[in-house]
N, C-alpha and C. Protein backbone atom coordinates (compact mmCIF):
# COMPACT_ATOMS: atom_id res chain seq x y z
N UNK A 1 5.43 10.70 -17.02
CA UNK A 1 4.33 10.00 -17.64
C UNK A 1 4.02 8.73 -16.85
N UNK A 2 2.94 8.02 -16.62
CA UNK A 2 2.41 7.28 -15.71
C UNK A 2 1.86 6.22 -16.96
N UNK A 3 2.58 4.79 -16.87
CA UNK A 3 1.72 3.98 -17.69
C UNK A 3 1.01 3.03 -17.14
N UNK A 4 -0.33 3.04 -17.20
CA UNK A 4 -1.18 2.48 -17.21
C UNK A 4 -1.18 0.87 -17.31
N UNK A 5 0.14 0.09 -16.98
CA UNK A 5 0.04 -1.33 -16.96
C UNK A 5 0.37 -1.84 -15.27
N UNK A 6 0.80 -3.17 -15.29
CA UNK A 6 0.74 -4.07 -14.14
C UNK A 6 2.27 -4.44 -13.81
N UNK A 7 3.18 -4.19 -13.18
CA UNK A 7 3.08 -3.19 -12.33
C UNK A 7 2.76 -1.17 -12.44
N UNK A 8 2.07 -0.79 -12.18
CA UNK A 8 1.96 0.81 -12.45
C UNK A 8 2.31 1.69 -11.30
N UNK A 9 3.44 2.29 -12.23
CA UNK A 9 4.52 2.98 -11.69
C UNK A 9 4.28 4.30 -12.02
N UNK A 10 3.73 4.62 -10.21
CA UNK A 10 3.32 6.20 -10.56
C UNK A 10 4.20 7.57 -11.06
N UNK A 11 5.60 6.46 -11.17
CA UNK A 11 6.84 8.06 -11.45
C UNK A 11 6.79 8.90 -10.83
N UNK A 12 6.64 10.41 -10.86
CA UNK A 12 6.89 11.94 -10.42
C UNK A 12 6.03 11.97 -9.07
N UNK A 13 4.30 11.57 -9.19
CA UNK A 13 3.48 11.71 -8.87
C UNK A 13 4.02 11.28 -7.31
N UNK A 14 3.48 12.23 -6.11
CA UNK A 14 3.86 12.16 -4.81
C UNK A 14 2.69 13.27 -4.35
N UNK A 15 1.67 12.33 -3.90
CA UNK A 15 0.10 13.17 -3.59
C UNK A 15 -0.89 11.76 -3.12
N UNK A 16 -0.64 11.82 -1.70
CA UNK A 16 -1.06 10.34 -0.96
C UNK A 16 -2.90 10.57 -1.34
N UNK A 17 -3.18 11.85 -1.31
CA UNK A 17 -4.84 11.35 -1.92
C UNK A 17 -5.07 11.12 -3.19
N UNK A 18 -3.67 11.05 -4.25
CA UNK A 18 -4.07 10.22 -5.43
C UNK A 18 -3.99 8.82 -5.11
N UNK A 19 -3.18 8.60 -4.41
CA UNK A 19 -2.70 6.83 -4.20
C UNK A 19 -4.05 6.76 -3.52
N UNK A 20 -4.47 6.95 -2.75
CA UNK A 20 -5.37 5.96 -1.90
C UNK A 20 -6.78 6.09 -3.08
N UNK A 21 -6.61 7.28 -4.04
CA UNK A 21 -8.14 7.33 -4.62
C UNK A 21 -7.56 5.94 -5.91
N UNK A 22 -6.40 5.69 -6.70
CA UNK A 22 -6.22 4.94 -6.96
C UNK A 22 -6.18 3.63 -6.61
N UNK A 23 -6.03 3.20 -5.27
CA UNK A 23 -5.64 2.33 -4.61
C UNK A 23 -7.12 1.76 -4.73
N UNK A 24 -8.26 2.60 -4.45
CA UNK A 24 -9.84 2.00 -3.92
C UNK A 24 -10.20 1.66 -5.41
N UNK A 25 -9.57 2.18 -6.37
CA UNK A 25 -10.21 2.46 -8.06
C UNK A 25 -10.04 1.25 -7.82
N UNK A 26 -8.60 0.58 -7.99
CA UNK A 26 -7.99 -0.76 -8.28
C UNK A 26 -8.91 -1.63 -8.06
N UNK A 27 -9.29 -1.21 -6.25
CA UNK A 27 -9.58 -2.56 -5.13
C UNK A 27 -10.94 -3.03 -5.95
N UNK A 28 -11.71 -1.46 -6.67
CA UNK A 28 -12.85 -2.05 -7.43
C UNK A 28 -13.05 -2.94 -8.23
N UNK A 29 -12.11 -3.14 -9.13
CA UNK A 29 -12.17 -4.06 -9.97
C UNK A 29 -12.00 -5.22 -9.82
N UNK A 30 -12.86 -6.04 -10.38
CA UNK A 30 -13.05 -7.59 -10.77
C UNK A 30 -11.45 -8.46 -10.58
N UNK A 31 -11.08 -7.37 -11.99
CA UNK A 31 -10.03 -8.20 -12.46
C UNK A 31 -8.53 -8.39 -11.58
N UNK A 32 -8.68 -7.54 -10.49
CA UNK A 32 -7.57 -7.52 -9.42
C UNK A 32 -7.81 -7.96 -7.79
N UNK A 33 -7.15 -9.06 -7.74
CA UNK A 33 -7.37 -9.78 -6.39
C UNK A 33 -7.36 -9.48 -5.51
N UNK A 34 -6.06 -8.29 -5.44
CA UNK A 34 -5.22 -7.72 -3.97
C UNK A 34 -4.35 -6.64 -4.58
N UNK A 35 -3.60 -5.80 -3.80
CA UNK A 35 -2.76 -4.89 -4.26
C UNK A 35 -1.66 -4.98 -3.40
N UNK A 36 -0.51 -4.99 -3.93
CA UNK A 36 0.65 -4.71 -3.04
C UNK A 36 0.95 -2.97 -3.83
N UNK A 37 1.73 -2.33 -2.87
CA UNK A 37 1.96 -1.12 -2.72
C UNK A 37 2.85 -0.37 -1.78
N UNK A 38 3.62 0.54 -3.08
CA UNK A 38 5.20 0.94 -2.05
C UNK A 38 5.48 2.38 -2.03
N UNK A 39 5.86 2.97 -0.80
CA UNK A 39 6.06 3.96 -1.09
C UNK A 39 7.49 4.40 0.26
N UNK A 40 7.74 5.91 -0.27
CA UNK A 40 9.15 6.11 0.21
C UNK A 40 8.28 7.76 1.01
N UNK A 41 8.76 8.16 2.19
CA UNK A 41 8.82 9.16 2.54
C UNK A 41 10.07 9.86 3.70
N UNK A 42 9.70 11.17 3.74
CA UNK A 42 10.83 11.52 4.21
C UNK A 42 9.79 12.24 6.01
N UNK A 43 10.86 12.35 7.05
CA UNK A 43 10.19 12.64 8.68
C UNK A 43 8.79 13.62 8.31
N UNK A 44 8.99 14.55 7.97
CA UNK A 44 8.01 15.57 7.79
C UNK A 44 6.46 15.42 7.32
N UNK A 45 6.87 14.01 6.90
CA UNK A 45 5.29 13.48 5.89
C UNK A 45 4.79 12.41 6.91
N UNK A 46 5.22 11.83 7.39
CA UNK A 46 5.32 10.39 8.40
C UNK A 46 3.45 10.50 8.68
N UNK A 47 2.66 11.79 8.74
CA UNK A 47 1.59 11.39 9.25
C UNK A 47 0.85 11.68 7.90
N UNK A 48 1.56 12.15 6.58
CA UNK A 48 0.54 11.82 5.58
C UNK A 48 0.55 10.71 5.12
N UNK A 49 1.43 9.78 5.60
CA UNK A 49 1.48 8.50 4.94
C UNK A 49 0.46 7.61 6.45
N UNK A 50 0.55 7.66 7.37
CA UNK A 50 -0.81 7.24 8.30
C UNK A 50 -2.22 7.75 7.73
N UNK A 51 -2.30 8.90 7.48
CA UNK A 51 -3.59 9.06 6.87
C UNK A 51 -3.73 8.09 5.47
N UNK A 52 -3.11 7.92 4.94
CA UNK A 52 -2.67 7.50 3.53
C UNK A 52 -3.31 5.37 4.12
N UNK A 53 -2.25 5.36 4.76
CA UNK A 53 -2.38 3.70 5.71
C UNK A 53 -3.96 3.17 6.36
N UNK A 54 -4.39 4.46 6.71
CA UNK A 54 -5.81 4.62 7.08
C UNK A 54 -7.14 4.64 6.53
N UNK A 55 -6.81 5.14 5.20
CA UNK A 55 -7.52 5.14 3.75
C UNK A 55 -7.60 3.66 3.43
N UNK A 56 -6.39 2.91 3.01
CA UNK A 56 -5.96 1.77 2.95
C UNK A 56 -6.24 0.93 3.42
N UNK A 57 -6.95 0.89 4.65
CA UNK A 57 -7.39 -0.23 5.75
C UNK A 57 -9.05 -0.35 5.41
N UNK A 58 -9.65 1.00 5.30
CA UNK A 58 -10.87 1.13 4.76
C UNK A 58 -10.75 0.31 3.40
N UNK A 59 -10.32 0.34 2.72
CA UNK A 59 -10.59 -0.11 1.41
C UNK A 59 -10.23 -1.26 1.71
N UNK A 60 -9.36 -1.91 2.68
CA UNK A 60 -9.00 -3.92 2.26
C UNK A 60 -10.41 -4.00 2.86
N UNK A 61 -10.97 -3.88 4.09
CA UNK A 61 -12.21 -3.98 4.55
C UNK A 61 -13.62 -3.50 3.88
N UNK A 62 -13.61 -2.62 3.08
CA UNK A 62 -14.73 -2.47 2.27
C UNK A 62 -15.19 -3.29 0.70
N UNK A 63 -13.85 -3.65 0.26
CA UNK A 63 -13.21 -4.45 -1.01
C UNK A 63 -12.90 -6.03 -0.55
N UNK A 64 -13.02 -6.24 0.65
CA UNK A 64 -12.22 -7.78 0.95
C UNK A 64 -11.25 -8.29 -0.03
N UNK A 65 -10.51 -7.52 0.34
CA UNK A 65 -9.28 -7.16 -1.08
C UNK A 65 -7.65 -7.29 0.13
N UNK A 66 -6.87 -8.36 -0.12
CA UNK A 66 -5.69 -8.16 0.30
C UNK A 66 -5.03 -6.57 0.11
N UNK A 67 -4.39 -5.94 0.79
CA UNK A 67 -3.28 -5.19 0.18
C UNK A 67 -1.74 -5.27 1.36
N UNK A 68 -1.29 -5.43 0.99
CA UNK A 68 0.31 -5.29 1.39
C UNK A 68 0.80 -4.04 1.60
N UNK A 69 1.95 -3.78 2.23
CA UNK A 69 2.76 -2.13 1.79
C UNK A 69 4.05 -2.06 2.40
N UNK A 70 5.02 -1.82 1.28
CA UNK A 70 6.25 -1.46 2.04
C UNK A 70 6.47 -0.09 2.33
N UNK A 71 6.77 0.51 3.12
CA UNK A 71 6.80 1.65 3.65
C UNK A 71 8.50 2.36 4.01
N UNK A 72 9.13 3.02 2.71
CA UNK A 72 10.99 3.91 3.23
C UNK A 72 10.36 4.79 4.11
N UNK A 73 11.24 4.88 4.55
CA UNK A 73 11.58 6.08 5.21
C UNK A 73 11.97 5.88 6.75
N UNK A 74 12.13 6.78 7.66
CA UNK A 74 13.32 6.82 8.69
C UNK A 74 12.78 5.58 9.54
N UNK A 75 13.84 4.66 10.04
CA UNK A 75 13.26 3.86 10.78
C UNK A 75 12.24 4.04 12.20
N UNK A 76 12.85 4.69 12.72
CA UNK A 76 11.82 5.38 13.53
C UNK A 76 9.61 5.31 13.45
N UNK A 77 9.77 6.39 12.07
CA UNK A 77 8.55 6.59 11.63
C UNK A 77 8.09 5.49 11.23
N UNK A 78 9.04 4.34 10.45
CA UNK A 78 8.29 3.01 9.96
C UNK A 78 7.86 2.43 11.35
N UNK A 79 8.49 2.65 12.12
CA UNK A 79 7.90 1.37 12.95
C UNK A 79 6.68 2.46 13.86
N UNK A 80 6.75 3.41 13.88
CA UNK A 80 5.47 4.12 15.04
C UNK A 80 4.09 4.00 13.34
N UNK A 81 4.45 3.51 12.51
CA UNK A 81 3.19 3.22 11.57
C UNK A 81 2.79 1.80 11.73
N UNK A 82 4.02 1.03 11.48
CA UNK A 82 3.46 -0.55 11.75
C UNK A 82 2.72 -0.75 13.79
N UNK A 83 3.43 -0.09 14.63
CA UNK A 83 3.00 -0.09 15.65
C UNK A 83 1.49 0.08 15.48
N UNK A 84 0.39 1.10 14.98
CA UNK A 84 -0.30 1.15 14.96
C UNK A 84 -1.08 -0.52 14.07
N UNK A 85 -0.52 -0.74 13.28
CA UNK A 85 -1.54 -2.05 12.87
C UNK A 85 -2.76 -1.88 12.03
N UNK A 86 -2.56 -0.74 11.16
CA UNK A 86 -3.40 -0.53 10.22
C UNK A 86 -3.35 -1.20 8.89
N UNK A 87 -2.28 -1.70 8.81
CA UNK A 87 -2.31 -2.80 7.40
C UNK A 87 -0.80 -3.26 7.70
N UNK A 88 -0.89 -4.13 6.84
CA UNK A 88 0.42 -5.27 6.87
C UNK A 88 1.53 -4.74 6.17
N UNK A 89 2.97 -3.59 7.05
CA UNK A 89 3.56 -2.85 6.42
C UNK A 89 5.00 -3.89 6.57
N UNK A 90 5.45 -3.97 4.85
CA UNK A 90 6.66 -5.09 5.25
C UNK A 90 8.18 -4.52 5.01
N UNK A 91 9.64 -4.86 5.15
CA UNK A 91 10.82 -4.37 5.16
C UNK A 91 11.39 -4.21 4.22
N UNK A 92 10.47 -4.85 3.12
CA UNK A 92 11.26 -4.64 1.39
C UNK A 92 10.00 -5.03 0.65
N UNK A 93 10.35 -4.09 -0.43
CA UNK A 93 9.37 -4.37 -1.45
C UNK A 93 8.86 -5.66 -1.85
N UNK A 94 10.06 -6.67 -1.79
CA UNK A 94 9.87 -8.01 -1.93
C UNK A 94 9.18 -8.67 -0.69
N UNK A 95 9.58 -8.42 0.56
CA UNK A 95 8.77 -9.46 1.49
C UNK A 95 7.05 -8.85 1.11
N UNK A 96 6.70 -7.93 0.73
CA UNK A 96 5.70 -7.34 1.25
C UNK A 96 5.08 -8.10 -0.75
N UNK A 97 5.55 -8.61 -1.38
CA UNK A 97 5.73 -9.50 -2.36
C UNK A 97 4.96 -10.77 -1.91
N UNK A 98 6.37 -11.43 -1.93
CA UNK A 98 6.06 -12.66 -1.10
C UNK A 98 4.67 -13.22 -0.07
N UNK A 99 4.60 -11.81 0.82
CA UNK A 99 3.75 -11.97 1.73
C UNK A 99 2.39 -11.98 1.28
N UNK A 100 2.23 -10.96 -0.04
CA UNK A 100 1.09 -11.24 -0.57
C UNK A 100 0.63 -12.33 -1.58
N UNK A 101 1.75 -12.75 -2.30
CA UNK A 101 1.23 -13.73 -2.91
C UNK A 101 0.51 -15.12 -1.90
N UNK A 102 1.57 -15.11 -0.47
CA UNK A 102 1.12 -16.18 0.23
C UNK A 102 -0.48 -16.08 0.70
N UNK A 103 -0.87 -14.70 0.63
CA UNK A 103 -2.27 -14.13 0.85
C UNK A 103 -3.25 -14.51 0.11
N UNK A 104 -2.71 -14.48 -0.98
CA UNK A 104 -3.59 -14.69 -2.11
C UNK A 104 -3.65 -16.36 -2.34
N UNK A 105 -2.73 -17.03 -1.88
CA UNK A 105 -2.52 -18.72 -1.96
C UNK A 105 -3.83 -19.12 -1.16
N UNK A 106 -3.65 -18.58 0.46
CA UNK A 106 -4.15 -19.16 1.18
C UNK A 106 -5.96 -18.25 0.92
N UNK A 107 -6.13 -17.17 0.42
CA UNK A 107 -7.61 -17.07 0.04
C UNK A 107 -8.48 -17.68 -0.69
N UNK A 108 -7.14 -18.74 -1.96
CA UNK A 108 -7.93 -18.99 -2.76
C UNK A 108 -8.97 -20.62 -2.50
């Protein structure tokens, strides 16, 4: 079951074109500044989560909307995603925290 509050915790759900169609829902709204956003994958997915990162870049740029992202999975694959430079992917759920609130400090 998926509840519908702040933080929203998608549970079971593992389907990167729900996240990113969620992700743009969010970026729509008024009432949300920025999004931080985390996810875990395993080698085999490594380029659905770039497509996923890619979606994501469209929307901070179409939304002028911060978003953050921590990104599991094999070290390797994290870093050939951050290499690319499609959004600001951080080492723990928390820096990628941190990093956005400082985002949101310095926008306001």
């Amino acid at each position: 079951m998926i509840k519908t509050t702040n933080p929203l915790d998608l549970g079971d759900l593992y389907d990167m074109e729900s996240y990113w169609k969620l992700i743009e829902r969010i970026a729509q709204l008024d009432t949300y500044h920025g999004i931080v956003f985390s996810t875990q994958f395993f080698y085999q997915e490594w380029q659905f989560v770039e497509n996923l990162l890619k979606k994501v870049a469209e929307i901070m740029k179409t939304y002028n909307k911060p978003i953050t992202v921590y990104v599991g999975g094999e070290r390797r694959d994290v870093l050939r995603l951050k290499a690319q430079g499609l959004v600001p992917i951080f080492n723990s759920p928390e820096a990628a925290v941190k990093a956005h609130r400082i985002l949101l400090e310095i926008s306001r």
